[in-house]
PDB file of N, CA and C in Angstrom:
ATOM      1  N   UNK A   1     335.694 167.959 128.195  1.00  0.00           N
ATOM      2  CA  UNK A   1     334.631 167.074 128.601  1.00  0.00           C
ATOM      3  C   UNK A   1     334.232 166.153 127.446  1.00  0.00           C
ATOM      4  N   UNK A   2     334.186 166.328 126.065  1.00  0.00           N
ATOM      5  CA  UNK A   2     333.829 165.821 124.816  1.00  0.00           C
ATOM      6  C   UNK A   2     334.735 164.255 125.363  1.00  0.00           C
ATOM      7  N   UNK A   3     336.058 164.841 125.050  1.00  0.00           N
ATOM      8  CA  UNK A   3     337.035 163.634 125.400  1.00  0.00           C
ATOM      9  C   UNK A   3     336.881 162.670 126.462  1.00  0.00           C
ATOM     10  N   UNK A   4     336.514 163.670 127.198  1.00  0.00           N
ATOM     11  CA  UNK A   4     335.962 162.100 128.585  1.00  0.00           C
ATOM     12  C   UNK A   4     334.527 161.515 127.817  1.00  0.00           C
ATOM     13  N   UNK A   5     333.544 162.010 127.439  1.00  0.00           N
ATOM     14  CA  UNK A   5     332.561 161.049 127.078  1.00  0.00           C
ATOM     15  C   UNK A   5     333.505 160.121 126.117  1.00  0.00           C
ATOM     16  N   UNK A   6     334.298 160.382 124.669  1.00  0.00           N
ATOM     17  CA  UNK A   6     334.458 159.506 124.059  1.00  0.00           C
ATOM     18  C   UNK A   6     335.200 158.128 124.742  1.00  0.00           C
ATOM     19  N   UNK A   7     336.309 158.609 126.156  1.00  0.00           N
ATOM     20  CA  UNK A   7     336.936 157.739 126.776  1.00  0.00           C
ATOM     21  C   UNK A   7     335.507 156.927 127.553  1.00  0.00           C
ATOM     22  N   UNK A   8     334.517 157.389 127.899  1.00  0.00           N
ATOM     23  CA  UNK A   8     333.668 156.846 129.032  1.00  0.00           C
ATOM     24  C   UNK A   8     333.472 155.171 128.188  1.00  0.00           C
ATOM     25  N   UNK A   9     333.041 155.483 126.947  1.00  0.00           N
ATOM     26  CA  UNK A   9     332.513 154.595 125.758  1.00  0.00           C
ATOM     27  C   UNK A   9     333.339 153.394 125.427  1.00  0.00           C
ATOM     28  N   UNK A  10     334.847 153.392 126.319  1.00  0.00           N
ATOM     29  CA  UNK A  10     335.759 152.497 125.925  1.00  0.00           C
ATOM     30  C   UNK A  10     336.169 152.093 127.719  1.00  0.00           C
ATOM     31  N   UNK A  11     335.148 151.135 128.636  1.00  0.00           N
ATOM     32  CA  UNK A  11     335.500 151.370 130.237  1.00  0.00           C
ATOM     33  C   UNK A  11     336.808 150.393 129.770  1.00  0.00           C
ATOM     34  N   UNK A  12     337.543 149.556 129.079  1.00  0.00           N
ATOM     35  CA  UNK A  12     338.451 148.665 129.303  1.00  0.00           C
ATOM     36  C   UNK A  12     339.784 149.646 129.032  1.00  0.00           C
ATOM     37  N   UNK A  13     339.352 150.758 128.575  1.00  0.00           N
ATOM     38  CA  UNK A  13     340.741 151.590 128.300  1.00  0.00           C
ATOM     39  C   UNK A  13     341.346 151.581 130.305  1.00  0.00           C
ATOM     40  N   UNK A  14     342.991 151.693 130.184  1.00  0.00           N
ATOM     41  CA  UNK A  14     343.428 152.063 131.503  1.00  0.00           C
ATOM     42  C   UNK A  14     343.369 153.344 131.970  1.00  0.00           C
ATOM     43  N   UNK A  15     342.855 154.169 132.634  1.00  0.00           N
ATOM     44  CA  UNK A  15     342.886 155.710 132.457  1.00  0.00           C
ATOM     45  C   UNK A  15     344.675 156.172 133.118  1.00  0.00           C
ATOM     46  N   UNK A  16     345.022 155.056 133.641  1.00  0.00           N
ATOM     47  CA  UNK A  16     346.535 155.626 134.515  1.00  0.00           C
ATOM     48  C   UNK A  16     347.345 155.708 133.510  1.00  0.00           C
ATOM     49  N   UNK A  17     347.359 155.500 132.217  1.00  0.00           N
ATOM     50  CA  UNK A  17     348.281 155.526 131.331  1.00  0.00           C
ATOM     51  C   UNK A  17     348.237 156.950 130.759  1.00  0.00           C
ATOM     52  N   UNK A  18     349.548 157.447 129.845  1.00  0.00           N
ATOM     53  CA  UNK A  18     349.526 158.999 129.644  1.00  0.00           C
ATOM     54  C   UNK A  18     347.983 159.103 128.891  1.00  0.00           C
ATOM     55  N   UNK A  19     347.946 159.197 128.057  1.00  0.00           N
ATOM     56  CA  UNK A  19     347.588 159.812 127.066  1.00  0.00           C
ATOM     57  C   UNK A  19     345.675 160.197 127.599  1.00  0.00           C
ATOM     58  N   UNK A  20     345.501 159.068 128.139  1.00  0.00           N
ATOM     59  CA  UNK A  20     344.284 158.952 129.413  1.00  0.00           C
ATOM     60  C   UNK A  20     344.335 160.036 130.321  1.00  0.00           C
ATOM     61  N   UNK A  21     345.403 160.148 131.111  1.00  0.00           N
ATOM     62  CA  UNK A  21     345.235 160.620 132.674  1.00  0.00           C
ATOM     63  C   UNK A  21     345.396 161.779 132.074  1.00  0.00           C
ATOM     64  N   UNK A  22     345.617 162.751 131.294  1.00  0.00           N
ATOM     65  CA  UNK A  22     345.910 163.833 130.883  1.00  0.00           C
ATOM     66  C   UNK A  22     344.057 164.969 130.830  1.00  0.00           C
ATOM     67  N   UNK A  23     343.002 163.906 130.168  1.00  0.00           N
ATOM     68  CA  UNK A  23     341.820 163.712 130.087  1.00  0.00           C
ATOM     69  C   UNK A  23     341.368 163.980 131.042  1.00  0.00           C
ATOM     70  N   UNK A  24     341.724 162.890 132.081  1.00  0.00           N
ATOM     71  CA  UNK A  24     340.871 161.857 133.250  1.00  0.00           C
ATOM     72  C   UNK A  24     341.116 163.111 134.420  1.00  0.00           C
ATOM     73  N   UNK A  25     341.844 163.648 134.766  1.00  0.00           N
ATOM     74  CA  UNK A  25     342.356 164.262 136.148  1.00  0.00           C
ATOM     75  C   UNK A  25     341.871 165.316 136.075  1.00  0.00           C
ATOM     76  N   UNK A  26     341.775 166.390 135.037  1.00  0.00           N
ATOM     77  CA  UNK A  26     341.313 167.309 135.419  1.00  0.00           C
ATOM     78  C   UNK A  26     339.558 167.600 135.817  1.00  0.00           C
ATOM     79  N   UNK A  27     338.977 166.285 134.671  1.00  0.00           N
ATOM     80  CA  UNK A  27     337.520 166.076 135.105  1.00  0.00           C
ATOM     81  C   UNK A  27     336.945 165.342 136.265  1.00  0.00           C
ATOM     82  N   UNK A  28     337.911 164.301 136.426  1.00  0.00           N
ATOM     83  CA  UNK A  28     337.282 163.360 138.056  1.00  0.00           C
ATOM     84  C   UNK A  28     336.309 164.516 138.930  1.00  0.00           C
ATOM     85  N   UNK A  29     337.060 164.967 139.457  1.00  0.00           N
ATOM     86  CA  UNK A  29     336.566 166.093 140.858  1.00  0.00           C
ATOM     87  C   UNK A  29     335.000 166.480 140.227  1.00  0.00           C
ATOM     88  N   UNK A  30     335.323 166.988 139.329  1.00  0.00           N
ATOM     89  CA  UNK A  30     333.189 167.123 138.903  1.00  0.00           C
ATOM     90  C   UNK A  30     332.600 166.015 138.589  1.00  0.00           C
ATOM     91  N   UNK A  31     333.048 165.305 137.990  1.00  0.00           N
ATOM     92  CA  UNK A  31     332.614 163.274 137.828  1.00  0.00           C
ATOM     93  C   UNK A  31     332.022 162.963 138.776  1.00  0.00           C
ATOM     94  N   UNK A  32     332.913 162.942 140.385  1.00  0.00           N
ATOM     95  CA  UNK A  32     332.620 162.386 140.916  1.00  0.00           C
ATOM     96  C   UNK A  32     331.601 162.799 141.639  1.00  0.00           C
ATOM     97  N   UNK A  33     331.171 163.682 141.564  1.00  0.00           N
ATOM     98  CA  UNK A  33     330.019 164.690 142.214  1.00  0.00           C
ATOM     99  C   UNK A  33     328.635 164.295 142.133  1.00  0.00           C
ATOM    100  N   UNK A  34     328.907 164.009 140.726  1.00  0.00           N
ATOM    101  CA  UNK A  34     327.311 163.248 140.180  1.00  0.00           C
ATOM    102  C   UNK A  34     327.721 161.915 139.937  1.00  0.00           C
ATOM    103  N   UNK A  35     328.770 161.204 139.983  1.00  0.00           N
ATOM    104  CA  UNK A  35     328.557 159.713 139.818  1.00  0.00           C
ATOM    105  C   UNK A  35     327.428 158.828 140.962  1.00  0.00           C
ATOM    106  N   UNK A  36     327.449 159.366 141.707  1.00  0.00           N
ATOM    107  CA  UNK A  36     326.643 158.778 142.935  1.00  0.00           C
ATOM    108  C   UNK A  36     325.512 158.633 142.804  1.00  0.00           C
ATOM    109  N   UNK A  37     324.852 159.801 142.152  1.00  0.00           N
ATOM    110  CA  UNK A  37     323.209 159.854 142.044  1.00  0.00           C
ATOM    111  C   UNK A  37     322.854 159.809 140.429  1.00  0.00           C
ATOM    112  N   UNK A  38     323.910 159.303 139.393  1.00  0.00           N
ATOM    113  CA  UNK A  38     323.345 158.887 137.978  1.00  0.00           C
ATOM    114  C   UNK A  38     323.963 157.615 137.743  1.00  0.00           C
ATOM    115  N   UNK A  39     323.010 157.061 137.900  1.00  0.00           N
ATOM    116  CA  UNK A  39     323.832 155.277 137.683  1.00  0.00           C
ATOM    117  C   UNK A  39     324.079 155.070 135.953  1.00  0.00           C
ATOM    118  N   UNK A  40     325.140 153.837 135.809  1.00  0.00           N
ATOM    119  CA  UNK A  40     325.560 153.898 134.147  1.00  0.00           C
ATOM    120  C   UNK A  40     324.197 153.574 133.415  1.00  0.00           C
ATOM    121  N   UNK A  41     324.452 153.411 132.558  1.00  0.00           N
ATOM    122  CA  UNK A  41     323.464 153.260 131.290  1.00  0.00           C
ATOM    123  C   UNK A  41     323.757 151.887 130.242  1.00  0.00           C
ATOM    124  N   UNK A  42     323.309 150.982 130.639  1.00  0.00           N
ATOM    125  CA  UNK A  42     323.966 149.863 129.850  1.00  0.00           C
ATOM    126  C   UNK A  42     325.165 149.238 129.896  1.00  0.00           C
ATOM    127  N   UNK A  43     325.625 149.672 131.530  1.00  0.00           N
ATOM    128  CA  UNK A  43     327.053 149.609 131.586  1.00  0.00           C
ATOM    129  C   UNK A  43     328.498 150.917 131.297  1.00  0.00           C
ATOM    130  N   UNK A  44     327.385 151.877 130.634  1.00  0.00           N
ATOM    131  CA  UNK A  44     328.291 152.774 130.067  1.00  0.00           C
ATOM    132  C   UNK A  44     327.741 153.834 131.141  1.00  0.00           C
ATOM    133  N   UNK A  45     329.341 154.728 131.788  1.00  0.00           N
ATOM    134  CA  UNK A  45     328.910 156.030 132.590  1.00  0.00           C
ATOM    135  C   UNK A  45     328.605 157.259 131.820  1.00  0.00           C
ATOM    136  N   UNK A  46     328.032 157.619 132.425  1.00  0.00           N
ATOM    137  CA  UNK A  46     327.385 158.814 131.537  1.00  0.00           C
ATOM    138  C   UNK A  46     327.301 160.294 132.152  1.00  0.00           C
ATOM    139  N   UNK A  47     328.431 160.374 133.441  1.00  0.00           N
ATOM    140  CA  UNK A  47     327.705 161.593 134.069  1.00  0.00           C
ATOM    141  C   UNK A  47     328.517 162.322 132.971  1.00  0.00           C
ATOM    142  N   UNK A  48     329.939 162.193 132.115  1.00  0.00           N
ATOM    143  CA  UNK A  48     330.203 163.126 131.457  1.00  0.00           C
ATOM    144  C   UNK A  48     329.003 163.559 130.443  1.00  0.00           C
ATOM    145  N   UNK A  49     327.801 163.268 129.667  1.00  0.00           N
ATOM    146  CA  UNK A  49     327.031 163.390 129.311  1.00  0.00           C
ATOM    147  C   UNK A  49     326.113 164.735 129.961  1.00  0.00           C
ATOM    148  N   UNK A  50     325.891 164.570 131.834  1.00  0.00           N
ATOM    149  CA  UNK A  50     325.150 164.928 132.597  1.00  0.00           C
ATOM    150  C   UNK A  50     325.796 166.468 132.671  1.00  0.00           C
ATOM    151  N   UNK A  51     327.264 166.126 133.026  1.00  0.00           N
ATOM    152  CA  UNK A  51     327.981 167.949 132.856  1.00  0.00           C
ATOM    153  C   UNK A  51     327.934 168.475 131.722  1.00  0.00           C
ATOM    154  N   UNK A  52     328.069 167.911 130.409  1.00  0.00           N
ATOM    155  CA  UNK A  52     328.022 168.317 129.157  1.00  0.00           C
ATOM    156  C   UNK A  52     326.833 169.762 129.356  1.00  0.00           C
ATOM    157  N   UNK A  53     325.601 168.559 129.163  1.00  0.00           N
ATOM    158  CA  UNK A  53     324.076 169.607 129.447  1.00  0.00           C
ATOM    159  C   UNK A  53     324.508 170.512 130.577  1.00  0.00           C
ATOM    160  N   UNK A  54     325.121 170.037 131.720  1.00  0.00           N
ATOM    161  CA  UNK A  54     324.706 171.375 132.449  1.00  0.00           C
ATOM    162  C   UNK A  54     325.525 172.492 132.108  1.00  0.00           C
ATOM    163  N   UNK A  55     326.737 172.448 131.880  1.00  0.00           N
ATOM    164  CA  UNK A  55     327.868 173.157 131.215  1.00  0.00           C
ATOM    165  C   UNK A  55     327.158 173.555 129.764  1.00  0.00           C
ATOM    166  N   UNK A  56     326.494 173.241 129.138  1.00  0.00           N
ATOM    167  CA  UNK A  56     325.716 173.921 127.585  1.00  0.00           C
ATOM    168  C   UNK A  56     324.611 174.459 128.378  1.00  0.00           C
ATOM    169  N   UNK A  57     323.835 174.053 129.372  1.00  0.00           N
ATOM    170  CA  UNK A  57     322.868 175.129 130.062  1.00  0.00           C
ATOM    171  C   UNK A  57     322.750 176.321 130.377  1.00  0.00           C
ATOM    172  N   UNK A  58     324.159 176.336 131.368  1.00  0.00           N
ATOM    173  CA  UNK A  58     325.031 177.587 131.925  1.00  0.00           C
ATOM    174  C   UNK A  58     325.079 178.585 130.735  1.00  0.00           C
ATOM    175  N   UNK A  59     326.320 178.334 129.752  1.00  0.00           N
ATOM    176  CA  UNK A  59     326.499 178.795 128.974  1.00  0.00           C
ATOM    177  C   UNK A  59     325.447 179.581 128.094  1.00  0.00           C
ATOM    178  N   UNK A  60     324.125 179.276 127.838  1.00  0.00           N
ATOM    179  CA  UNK A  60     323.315 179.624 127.163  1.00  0.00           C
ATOM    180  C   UNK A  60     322.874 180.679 127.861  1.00  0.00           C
ATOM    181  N   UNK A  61     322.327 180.598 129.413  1.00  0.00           N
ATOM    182  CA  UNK A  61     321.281 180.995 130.539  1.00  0.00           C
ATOM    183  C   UNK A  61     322.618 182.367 130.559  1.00  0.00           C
ATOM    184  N   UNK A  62     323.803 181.803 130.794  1.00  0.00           N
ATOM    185  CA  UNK A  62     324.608 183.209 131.158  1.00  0.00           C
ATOM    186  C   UNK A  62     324.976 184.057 129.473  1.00  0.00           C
ATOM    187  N   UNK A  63     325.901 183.503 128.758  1.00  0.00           N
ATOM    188  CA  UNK A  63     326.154 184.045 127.230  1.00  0.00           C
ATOM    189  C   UNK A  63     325.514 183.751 126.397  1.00  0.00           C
ATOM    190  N   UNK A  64     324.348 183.317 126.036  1.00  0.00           N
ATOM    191  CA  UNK A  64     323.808 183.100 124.905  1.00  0.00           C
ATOM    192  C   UNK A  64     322.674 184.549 123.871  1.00  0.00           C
ATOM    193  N   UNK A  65     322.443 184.220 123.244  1.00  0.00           N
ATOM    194  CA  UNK A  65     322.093 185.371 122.754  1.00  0.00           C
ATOM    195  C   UNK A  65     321.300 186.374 123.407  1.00  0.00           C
ATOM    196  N   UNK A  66     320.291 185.995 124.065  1.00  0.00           N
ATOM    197  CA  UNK A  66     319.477 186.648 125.380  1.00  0.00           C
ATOM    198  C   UNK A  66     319.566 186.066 126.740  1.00  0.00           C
ATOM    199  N   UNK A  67     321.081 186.131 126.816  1.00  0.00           N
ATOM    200  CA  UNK A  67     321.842 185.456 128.309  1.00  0.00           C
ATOM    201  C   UNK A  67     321.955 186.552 129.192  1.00  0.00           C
ATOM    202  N   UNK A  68     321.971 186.146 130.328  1.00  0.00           N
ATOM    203  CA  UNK A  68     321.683 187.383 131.335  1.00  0.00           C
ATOM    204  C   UNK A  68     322.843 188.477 131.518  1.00  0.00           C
ATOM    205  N   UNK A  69     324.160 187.978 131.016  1.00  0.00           N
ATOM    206  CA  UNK A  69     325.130 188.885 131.026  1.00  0.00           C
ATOM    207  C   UNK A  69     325.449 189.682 129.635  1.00  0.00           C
ATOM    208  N   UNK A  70     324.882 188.685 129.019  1.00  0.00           N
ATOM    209  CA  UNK A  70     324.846 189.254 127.007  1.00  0.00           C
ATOM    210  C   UNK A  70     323.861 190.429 127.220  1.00  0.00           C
ATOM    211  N   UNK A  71     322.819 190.326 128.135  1.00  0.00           N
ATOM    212  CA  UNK A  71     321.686 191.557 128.020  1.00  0.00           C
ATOM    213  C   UNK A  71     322.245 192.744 129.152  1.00  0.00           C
ATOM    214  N   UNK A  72     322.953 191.890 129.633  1.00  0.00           N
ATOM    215  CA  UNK A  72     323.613 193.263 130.760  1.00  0.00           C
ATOM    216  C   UNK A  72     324.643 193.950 130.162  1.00  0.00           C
ATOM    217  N   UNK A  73     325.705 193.908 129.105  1.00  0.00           N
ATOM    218  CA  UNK A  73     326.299 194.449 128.526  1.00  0.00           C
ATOM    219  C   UNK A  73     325.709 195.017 127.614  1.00  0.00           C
ATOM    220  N   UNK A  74     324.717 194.514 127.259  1.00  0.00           N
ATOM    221  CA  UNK A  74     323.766 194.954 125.901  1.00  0.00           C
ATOM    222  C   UNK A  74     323.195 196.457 126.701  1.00  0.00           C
ATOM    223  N   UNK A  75     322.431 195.990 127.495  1.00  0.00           N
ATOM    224  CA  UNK A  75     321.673 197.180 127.919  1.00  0.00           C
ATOM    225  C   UNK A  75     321.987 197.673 129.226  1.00  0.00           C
ATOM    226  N   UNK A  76     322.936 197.025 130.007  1.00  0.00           N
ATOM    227  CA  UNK A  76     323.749 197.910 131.270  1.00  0.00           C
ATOM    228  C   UNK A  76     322.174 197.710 132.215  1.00  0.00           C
ATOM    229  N   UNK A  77     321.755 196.289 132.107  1.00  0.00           N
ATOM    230  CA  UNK A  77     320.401 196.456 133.134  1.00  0.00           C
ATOM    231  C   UNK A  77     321.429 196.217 134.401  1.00  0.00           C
TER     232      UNK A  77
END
C-alpha cells in the first residue's frame, strides 16, 4: 500500500506498464471501494492514504500491545 500512495503522487505515471501494474492490481479492488465516497485532494487521490489508517487501525485494535488477540493469548480471556 506505501507504494501505491507514492505512485498516487505521480497521476501522469501509466499504471498499464510493468513495473506499475505489479503495484496497481493487487490494490484496485480495495481502492475502488472507497474511491467513490473520498474525493482527491488537490487533484491528488488519496484513498491509498484512507486504507493505510484503516489497515494501521486494525492492526493496533487486533495485535498491538493491548490488542484484543495479544490479550487473548496473553491471558486466554
Amino acid at each position: 500500500m506505501l507504494c501505491r500512495i507514492v505512485l498516487s503522487w505521480y497521476p501522469s505515471a501509466n499504471i498499464n506498464e510493468v513495473p506499475f501494474n505489479i503495484v496497481v492490481w493487487p490494490t484496485e479492488p480495495l481502492l475502488r471501494l472507497v474511491r467513490g465516497s473520498v474525493p482527491p485532494a488537490f487533484g491528488v487521490d488519496i484513498t491509498p492514504v484512507v486504507w493505510l489508517g484503516i489497515f494501521s487501525f486494525m492492526n493496533e485494535i487486533l495485535l498491538g500491545q493491548q490488542g484484543l488477540l495479544t490479550m487473548k493469548m496473553k491471558y486466554g480471556i
